[in-house]
PDB file of N, CA and C in Angstrom:
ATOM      1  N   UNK A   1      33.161   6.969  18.434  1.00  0.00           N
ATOM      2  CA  UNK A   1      31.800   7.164  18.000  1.00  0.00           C
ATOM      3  C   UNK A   1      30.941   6.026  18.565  1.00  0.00           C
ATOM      4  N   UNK A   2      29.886   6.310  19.310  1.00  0.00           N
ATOM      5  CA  UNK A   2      28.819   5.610  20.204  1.00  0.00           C
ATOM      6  C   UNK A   2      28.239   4.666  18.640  1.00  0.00           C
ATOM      7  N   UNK A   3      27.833   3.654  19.072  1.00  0.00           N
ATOM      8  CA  UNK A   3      27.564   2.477  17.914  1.00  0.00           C
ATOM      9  C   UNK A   3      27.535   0.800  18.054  1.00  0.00           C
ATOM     10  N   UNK A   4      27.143   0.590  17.226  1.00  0.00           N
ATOM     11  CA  UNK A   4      27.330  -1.031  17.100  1.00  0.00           C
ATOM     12  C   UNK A   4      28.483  -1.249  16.309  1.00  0.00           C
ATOM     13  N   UNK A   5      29.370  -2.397  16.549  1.00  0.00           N
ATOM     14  CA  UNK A   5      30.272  -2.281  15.162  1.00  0.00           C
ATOM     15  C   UNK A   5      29.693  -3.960  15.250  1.00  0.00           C
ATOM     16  N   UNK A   6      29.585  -4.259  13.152  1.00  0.00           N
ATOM     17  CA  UNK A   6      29.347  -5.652  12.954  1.00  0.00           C
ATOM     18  C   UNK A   6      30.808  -5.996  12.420  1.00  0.00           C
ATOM     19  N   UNK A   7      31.327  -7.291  13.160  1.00  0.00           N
ATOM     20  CA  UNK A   7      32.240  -7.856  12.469  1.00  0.00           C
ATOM     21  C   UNK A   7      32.419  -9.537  12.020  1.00  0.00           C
ATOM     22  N   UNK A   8      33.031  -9.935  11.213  1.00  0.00           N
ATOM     23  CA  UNK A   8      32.871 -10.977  10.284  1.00  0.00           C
ATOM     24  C   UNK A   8      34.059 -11.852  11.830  1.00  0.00           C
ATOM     25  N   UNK A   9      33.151 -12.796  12.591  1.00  0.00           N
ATOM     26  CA  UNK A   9      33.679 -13.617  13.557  1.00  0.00           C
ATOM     27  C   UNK A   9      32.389 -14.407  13.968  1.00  0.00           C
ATOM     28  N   UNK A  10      32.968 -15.626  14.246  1.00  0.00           N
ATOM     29  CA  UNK A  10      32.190 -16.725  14.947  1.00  0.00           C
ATOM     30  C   UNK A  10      32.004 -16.688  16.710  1.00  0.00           C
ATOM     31  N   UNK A  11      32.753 -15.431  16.777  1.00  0.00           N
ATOM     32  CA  UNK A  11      32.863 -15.640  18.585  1.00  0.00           C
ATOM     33  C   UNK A  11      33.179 -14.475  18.868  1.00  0.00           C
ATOM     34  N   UNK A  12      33.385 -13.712  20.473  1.00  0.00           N
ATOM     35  CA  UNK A  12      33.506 -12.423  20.688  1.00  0.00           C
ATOM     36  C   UNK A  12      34.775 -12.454  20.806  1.00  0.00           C
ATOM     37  N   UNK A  13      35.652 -13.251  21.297  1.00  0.00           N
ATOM     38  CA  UNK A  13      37.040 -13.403  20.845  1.00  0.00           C
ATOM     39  C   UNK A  13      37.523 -13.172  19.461  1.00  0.00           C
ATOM     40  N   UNK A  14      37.333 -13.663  18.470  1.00  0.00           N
ATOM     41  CA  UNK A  14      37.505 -13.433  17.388  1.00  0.00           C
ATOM     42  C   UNK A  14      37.381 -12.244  16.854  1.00  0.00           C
ATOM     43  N   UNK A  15      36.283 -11.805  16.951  1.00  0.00           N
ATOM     44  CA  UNK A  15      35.701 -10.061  16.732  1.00  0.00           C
ATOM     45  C   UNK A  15      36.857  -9.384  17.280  1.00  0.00           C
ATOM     46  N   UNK A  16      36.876  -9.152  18.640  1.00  0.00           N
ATOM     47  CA  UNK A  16      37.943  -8.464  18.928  1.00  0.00           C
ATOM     48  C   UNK A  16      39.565  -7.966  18.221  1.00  0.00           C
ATOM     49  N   UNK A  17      39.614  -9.016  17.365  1.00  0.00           N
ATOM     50  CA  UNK A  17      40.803  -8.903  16.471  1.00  0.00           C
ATOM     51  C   UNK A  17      39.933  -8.824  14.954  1.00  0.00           C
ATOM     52  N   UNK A  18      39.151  -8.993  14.886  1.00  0.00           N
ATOM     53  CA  UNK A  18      38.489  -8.622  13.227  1.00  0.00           C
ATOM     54  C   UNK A  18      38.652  -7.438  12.581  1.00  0.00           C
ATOM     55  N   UNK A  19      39.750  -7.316  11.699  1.00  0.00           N
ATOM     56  CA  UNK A  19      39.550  -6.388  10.382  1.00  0.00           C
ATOM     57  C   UNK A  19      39.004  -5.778   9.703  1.00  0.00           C
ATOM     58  N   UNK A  20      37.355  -6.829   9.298  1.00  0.00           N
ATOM     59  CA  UNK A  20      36.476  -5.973   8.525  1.00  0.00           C
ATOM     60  C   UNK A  20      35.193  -6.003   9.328  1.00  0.00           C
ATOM     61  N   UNK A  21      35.311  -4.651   9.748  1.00  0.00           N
ATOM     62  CA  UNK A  21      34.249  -4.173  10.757  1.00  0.00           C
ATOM     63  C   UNK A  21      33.110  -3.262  10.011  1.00  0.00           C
ATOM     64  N   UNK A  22      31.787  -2.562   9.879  1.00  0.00           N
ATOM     65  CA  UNK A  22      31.313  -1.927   9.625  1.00  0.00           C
ATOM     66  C   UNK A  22      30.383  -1.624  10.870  1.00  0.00           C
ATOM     67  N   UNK A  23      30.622  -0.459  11.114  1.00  0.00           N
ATOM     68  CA  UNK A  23      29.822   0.261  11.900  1.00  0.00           C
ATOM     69  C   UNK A  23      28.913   1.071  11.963  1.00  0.00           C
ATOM     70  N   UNK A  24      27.759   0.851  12.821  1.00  0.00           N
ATOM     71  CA  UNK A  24      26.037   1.080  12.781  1.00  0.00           C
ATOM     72  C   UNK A  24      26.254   2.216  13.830  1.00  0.00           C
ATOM     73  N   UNK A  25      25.788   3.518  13.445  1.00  0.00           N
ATOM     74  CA  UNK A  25      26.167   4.726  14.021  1.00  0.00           C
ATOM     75  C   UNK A  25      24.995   4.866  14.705  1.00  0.00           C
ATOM     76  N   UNK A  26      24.901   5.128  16.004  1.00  0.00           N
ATOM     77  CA  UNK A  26      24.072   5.278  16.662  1.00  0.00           C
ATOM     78  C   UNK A  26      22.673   6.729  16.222  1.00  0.00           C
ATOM     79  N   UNK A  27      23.121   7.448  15.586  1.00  0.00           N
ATOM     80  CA  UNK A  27      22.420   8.192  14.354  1.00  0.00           C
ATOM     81  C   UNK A  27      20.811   8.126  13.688  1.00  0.00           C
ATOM     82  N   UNK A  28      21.814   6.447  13.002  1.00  0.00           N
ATOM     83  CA  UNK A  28      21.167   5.634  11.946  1.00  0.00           C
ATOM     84  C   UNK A  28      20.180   5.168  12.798  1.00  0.00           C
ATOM     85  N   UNK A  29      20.963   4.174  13.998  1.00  0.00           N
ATOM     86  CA  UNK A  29      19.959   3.525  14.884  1.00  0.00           C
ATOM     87  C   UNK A  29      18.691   3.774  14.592  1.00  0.00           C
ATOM     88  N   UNK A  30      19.008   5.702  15.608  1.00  0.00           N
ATOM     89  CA  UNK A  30      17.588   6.346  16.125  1.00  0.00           C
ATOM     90  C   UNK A  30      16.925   6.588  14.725  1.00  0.00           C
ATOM     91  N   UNK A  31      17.354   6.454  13.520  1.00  0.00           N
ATOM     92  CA  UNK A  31      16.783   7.485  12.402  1.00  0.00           C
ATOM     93  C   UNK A  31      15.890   5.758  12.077  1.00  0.00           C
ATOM     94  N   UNK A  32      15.693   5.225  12.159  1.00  0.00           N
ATOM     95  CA  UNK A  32      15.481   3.537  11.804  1.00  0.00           C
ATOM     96  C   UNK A  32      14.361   3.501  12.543  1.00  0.00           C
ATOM     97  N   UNK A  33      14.415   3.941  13.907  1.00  0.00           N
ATOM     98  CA  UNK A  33      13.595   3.761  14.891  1.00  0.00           C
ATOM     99  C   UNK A  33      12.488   5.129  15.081  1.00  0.00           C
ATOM    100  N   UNK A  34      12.850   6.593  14.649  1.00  0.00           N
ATOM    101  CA  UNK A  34      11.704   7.302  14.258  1.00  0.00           C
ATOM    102  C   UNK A  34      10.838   7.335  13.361  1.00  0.00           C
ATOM    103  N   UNK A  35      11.292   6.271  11.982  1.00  0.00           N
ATOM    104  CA  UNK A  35      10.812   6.603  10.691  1.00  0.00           C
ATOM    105  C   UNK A  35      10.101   5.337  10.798  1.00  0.00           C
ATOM    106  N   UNK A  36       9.572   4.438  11.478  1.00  0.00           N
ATOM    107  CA  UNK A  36       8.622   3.635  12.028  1.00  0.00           C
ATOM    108  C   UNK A  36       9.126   2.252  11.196  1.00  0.00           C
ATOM    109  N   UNK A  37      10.112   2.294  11.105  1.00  0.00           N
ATOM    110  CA  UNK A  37      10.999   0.941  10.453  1.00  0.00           C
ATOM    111  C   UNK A  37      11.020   0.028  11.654  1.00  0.00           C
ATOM    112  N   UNK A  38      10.756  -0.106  13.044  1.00  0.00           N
ATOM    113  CA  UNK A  38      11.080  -0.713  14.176  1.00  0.00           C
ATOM    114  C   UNK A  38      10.694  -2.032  13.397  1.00  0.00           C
ATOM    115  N   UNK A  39       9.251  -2.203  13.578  1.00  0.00           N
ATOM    116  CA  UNK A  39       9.497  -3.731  12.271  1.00  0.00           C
ATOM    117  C   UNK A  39       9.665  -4.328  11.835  1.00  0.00           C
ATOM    118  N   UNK A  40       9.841  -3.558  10.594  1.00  0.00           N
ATOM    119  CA  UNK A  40      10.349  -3.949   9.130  1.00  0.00           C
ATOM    120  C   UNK A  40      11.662  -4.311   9.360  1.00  0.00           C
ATOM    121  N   UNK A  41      12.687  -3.487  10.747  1.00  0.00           N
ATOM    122  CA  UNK A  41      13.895  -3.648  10.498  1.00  0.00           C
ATOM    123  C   UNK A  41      14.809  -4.590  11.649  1.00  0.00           C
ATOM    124  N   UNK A  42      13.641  -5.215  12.407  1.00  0.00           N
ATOM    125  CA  UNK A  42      13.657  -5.403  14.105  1.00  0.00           C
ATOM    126  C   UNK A  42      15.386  -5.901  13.999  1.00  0.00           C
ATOM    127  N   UNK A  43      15.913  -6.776  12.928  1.00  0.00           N
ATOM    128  CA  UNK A  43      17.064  -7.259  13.350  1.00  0.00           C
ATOM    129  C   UNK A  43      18.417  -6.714  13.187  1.00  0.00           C
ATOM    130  N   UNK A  44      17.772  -4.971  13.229  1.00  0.00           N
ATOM    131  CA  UNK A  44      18.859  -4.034  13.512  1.00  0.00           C
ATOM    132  C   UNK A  44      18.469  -3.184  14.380  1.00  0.00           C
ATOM    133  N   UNK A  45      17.048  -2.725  14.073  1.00  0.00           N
ATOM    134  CA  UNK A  45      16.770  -1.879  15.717  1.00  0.00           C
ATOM    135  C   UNK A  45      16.650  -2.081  16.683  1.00  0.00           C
ATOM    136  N   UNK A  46      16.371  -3.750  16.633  1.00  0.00           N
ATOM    137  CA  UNK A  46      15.976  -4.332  18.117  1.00  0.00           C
ATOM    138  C   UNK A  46      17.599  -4.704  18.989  1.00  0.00           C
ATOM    139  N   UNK A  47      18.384  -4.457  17.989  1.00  0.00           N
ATOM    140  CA  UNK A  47      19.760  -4.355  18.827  1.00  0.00           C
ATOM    141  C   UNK A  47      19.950  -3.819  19.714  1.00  0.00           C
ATOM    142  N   UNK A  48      20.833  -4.387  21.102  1.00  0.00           N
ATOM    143  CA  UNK A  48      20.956  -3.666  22.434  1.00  0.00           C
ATOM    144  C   UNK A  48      22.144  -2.835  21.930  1.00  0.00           C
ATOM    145  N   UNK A  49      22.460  -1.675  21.975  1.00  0.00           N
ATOM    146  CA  UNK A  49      23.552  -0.808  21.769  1.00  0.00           C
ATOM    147  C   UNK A  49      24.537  -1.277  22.882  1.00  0.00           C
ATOM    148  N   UNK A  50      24.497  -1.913  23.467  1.00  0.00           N
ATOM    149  CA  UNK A  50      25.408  -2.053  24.710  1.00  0.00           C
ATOM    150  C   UNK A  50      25.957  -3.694  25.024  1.00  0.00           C
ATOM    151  N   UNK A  51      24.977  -4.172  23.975  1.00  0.00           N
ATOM    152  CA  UNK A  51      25.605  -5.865  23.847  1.00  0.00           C
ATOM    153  C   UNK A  51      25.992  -6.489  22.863  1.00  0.00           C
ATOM    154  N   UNK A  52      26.127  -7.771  22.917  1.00  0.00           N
ATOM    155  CA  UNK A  52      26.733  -8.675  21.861  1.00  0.00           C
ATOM    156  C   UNK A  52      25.545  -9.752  21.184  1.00  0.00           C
ATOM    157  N   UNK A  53      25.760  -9.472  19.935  1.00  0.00           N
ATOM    158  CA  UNK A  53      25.042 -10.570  19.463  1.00  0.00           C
ATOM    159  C   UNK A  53      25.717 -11.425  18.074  1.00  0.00           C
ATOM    160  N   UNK A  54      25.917 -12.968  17.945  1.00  0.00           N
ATOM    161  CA  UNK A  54      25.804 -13.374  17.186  1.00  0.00           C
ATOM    162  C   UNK A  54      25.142 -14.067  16.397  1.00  0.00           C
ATOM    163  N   UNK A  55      25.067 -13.425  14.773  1.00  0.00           N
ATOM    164  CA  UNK A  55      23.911 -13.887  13.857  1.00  0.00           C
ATOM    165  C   UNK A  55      24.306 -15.060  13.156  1.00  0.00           C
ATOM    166  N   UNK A  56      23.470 -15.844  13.702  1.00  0.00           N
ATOM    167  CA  UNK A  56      23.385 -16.935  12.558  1.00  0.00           C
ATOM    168  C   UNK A  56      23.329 -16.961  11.054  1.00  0.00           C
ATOM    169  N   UNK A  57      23.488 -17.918  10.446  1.00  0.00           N
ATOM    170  CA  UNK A  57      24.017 -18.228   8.432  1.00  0.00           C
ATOM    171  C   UNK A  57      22.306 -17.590   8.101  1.00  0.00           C
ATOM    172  N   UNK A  58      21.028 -17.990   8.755  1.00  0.00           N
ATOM    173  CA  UNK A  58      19.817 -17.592   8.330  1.00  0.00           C
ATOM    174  C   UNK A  58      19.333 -16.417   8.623  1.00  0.00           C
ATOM    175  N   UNK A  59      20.332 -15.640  10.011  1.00  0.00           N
ATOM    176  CA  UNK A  59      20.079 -14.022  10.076  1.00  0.00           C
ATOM    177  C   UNK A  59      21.003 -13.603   9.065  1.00  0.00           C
ATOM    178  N   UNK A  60      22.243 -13.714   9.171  1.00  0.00           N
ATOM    179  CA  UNK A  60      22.867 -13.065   7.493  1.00  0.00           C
ATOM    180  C   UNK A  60      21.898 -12.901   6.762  1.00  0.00           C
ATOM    181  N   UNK A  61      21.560 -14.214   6.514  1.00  0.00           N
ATOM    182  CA  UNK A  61      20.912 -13.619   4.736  1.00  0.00           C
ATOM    183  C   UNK A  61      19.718 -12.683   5.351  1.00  0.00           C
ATOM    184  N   UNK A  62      19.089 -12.906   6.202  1.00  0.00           N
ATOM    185  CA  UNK A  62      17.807 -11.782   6.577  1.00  0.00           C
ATOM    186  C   UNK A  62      18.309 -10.633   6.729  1.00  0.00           C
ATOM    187  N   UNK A  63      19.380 -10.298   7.080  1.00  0.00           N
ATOM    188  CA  UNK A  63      20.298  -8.984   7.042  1.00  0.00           C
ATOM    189  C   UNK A  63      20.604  -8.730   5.816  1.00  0.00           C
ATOM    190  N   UNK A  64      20.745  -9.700   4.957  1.00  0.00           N
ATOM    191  CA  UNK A  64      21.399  -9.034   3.335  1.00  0.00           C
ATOM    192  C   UNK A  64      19.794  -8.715   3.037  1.00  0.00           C
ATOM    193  N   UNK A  65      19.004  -9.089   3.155  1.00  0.00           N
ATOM    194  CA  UNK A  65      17.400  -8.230   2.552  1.00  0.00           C
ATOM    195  C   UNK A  65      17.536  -6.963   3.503  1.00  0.00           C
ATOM    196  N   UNK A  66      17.517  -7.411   4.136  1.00  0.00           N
ATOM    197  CA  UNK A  66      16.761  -5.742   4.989  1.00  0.00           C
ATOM    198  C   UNK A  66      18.025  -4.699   4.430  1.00  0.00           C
ATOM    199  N   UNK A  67      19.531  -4.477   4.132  1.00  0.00           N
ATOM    200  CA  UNK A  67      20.140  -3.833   3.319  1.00  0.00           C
ATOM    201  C   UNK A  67      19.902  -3.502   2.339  1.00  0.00           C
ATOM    202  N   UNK A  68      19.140  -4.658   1.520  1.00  0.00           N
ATOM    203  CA  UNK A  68      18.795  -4.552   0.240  1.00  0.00           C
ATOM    204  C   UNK A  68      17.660  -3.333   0.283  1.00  0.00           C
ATOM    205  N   UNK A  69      16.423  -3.726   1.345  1.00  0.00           N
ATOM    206  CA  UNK A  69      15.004  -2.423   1.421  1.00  0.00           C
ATOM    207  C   UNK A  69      15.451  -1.473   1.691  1.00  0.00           C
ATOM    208  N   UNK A  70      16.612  -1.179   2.658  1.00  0.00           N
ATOM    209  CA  UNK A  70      16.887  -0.262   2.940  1.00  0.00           C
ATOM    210  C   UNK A  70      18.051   0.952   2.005  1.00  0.00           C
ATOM    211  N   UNK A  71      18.366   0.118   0.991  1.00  0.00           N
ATOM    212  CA  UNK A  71      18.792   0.707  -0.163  1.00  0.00           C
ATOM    213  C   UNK A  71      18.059   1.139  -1.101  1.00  0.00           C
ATOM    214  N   UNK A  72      17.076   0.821  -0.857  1.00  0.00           N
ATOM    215  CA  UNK A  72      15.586   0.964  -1.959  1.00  0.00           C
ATOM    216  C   UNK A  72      14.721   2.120  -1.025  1.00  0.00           C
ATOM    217  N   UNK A  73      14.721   1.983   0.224  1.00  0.00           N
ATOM    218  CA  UNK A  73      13.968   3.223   0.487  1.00  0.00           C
ATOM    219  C   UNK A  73      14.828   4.475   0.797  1.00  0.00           C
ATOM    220  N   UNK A  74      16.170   4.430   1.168  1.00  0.00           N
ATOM    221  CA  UNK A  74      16.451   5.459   1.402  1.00  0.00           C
ATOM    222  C   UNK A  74      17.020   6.319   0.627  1.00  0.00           C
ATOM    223  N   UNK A  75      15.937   6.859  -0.020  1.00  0.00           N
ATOM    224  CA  UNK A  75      16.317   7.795  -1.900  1.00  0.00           C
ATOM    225  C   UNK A  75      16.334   8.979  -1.578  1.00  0.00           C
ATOM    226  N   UNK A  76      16.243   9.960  -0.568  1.00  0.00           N
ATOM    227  CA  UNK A  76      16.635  11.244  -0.658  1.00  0.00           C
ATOM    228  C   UNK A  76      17.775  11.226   0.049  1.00  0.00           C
ATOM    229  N   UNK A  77      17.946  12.870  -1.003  1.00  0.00           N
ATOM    230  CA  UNK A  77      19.560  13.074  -0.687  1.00  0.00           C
ATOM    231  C   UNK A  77      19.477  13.645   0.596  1.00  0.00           C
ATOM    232  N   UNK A  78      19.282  13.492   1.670  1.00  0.00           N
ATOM    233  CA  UNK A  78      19.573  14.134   2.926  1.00  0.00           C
ATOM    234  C   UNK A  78      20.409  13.643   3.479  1.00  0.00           C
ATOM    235  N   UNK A  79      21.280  13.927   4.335  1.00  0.00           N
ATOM    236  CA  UNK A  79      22.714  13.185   5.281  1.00  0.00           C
ATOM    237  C   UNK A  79      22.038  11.763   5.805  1.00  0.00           C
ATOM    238  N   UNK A  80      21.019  11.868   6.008  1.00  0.00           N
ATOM    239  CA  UNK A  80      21.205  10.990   7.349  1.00  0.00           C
ATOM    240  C   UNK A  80      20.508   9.819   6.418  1.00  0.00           C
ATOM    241  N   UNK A  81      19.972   9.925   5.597  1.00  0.00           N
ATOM    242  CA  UNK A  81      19.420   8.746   4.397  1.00  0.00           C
ATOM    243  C   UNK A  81      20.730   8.182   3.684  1.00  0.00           C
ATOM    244  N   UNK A  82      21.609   9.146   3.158  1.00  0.00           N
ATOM    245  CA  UNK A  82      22.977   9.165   2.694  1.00  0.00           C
ATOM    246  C   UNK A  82      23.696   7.904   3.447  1.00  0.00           C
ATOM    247  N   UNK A  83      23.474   8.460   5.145  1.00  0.00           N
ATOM    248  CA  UNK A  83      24.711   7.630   5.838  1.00  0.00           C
ATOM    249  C   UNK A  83      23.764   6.450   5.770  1.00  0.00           C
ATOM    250  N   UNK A  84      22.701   6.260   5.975  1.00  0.00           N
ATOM    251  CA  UNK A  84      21.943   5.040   5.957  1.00  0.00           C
ATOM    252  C   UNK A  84      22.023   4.191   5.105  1.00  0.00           C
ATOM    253  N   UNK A  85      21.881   4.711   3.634  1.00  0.00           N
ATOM    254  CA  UNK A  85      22.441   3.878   2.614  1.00  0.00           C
ATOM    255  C   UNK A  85      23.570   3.481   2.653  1.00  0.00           C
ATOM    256  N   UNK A  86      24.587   4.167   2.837  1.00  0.00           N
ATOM    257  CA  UNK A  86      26.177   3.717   2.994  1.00  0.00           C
ATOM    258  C   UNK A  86      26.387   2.680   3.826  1.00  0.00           C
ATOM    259  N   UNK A  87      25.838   2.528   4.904  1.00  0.00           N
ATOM    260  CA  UNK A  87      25.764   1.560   6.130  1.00  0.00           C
ATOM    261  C   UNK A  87      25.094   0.348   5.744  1.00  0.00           C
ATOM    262  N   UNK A  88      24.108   0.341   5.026  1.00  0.00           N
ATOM    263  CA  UNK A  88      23.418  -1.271   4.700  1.00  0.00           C
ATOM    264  C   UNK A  88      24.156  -1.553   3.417  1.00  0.00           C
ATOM    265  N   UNK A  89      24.787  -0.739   2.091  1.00  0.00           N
ATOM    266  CA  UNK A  89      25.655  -1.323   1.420  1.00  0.00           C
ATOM    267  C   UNK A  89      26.851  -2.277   1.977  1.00  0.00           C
ATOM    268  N   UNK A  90      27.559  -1.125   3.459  1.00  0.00           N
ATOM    269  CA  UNK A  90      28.987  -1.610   4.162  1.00  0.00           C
ATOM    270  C   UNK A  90      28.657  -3.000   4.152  1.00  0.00           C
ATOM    271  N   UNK A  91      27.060  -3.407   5.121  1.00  0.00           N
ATOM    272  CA  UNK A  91      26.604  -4.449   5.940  1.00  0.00           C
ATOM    273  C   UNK A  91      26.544  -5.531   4.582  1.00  0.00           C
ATOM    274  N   UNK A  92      26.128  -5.211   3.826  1.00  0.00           N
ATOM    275  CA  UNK A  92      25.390  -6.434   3.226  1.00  0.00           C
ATOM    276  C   UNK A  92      26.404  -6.910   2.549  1.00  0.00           C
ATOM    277  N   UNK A  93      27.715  -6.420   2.609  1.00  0.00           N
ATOM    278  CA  UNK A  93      28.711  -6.507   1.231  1.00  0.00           C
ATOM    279  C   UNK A  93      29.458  -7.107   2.360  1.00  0.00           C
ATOM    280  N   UNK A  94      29.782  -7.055   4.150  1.00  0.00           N
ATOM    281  CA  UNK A  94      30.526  -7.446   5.251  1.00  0.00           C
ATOM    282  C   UNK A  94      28.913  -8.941   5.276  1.00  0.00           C
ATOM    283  N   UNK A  95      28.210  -8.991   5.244  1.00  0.00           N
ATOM    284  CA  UNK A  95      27.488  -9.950   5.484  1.00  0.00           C
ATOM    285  C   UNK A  95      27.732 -11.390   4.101  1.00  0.00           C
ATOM    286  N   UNK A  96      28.057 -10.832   2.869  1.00  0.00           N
ATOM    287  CA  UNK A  96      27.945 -11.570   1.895  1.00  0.00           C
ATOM    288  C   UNK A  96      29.707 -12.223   2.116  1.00  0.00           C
ATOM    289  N   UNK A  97      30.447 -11.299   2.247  1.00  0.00           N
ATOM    290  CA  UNK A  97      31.828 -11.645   2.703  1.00  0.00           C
ATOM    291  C   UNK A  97      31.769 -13.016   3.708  1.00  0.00           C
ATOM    292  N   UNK A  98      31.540 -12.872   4.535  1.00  0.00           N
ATOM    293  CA  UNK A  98      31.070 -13.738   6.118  1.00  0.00           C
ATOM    294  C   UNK A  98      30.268 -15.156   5.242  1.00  0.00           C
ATOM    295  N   UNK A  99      29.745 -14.757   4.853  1.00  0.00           N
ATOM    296  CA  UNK A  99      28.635 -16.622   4.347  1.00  0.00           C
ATOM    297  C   UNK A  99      30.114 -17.118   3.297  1.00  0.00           C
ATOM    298  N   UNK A 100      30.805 -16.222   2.285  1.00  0.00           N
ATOM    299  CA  UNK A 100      31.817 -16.604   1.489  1.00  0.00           C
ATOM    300  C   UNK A 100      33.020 -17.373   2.105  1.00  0.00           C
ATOM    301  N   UNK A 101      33.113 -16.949   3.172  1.00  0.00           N
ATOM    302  CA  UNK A 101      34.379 -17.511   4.256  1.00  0.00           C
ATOM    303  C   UNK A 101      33.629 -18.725   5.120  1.00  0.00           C
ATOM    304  N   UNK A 102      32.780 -19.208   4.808  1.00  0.00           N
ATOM    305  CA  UNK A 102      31.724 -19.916   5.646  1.00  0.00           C
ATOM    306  C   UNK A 102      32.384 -19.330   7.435  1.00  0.00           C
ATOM    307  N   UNK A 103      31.707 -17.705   7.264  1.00  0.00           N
ATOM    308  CA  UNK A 103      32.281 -17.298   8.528  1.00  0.00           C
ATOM    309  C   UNK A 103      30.805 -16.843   9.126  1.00  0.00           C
ATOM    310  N   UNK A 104      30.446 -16.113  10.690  1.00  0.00           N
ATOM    311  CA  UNK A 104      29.332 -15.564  10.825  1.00  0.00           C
ATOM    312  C   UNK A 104      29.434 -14.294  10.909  1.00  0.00           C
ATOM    313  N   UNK A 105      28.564 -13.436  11.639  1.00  0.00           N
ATOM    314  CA  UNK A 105      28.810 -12.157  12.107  1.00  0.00           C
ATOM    315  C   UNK A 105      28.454 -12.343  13.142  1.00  0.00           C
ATOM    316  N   UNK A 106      29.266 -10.505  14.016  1.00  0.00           N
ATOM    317  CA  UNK A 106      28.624 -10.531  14.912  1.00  0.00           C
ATOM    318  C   UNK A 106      28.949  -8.906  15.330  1.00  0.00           C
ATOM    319  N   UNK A 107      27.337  -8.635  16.277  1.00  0.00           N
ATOM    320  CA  UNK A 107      27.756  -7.030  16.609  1.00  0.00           C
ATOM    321  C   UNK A 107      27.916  -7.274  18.089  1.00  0.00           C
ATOM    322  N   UNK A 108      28.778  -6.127  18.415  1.00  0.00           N
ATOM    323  CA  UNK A 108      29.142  -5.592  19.213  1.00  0.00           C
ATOM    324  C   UNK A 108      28.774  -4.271  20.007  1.00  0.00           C
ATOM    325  N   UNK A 109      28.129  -3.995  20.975  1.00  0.00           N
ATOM    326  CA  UNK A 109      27.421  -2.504  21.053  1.00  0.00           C
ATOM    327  C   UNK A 109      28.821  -2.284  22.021  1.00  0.00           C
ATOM    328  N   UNK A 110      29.203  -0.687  22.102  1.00  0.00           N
ATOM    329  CA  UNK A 110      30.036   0.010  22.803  1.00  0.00           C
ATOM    330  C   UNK A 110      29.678   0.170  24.568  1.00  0.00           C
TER     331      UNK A 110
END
C-alpha cells in the first residue's frame, strides 16, 4: 500500500528495523489536502510521499495536536473520515510512545 509509514527511530537505519510503525495511507494524504487542511495540517501534508523525514522532540508534540484536531474534526461516519481518525489516534499514541522512550520519529515515503 502506496504511503508514508511513521516509525519510532532516531535515524533511517533504525526505522528500517522499527516495530511500531503507523502508516499514513496515501488516501488520507489526498483527503487532508482536498478538504483545505493543507495549513492547518502542513506537517503531514506537506510530506514528500517519496522521502524521509525526521521530526524533532518539538515536531512530535506539534504532531500530537494536529492528531488531537484531527480527531475533533473528523466526526462523520464516512470511510475515509473513519480511516482518518484511526490514523491520527495510531500517530499520536506512536508519537507519545517515541517522547516516552526519549526516542524520535520518523517517516518514510515509499
Amino acid at each position: 500500500m502506496v504511503g508514508i509509514d511513521f516509525c519510532i527511530a532516531d535515524n533511517k537505519k533504525e526505522a528500517a528495523f522499527s516495530t511500531k510503525c503507523v502508516k499514513f495511507e496515501e488516501r488520507v494524504h489526498d483527503y487532508l489536502l482536498t478538504r483545505e487542511f493543507r495549513n492547518s495540517f502542513e506537517l503531514l501534508t506537506g510530506l514528500d510521499q517519496y522521502g524521509d523525514k525526521l521530526f524533532s522532540v518539538q515536531e512530535i508534540n506539534q504532531l500530537i495536536k494536529v492528531c488531537e484536531a484531527l480527531q475533533t474534526i473528523c466526526r462523520q461516519p464516512t470511510e475515509i473520515d473513519l480511516k482518518t481518525k484511526t490514523f491520527a489516534e495510531a500517530l499520536k499514541g506512536l508519537c507519545l510512545e517515541a517522547l516516552k522512550l526519549n526516542k524520535l520519529v520518523f517517516a518514510s515515503g515509499d
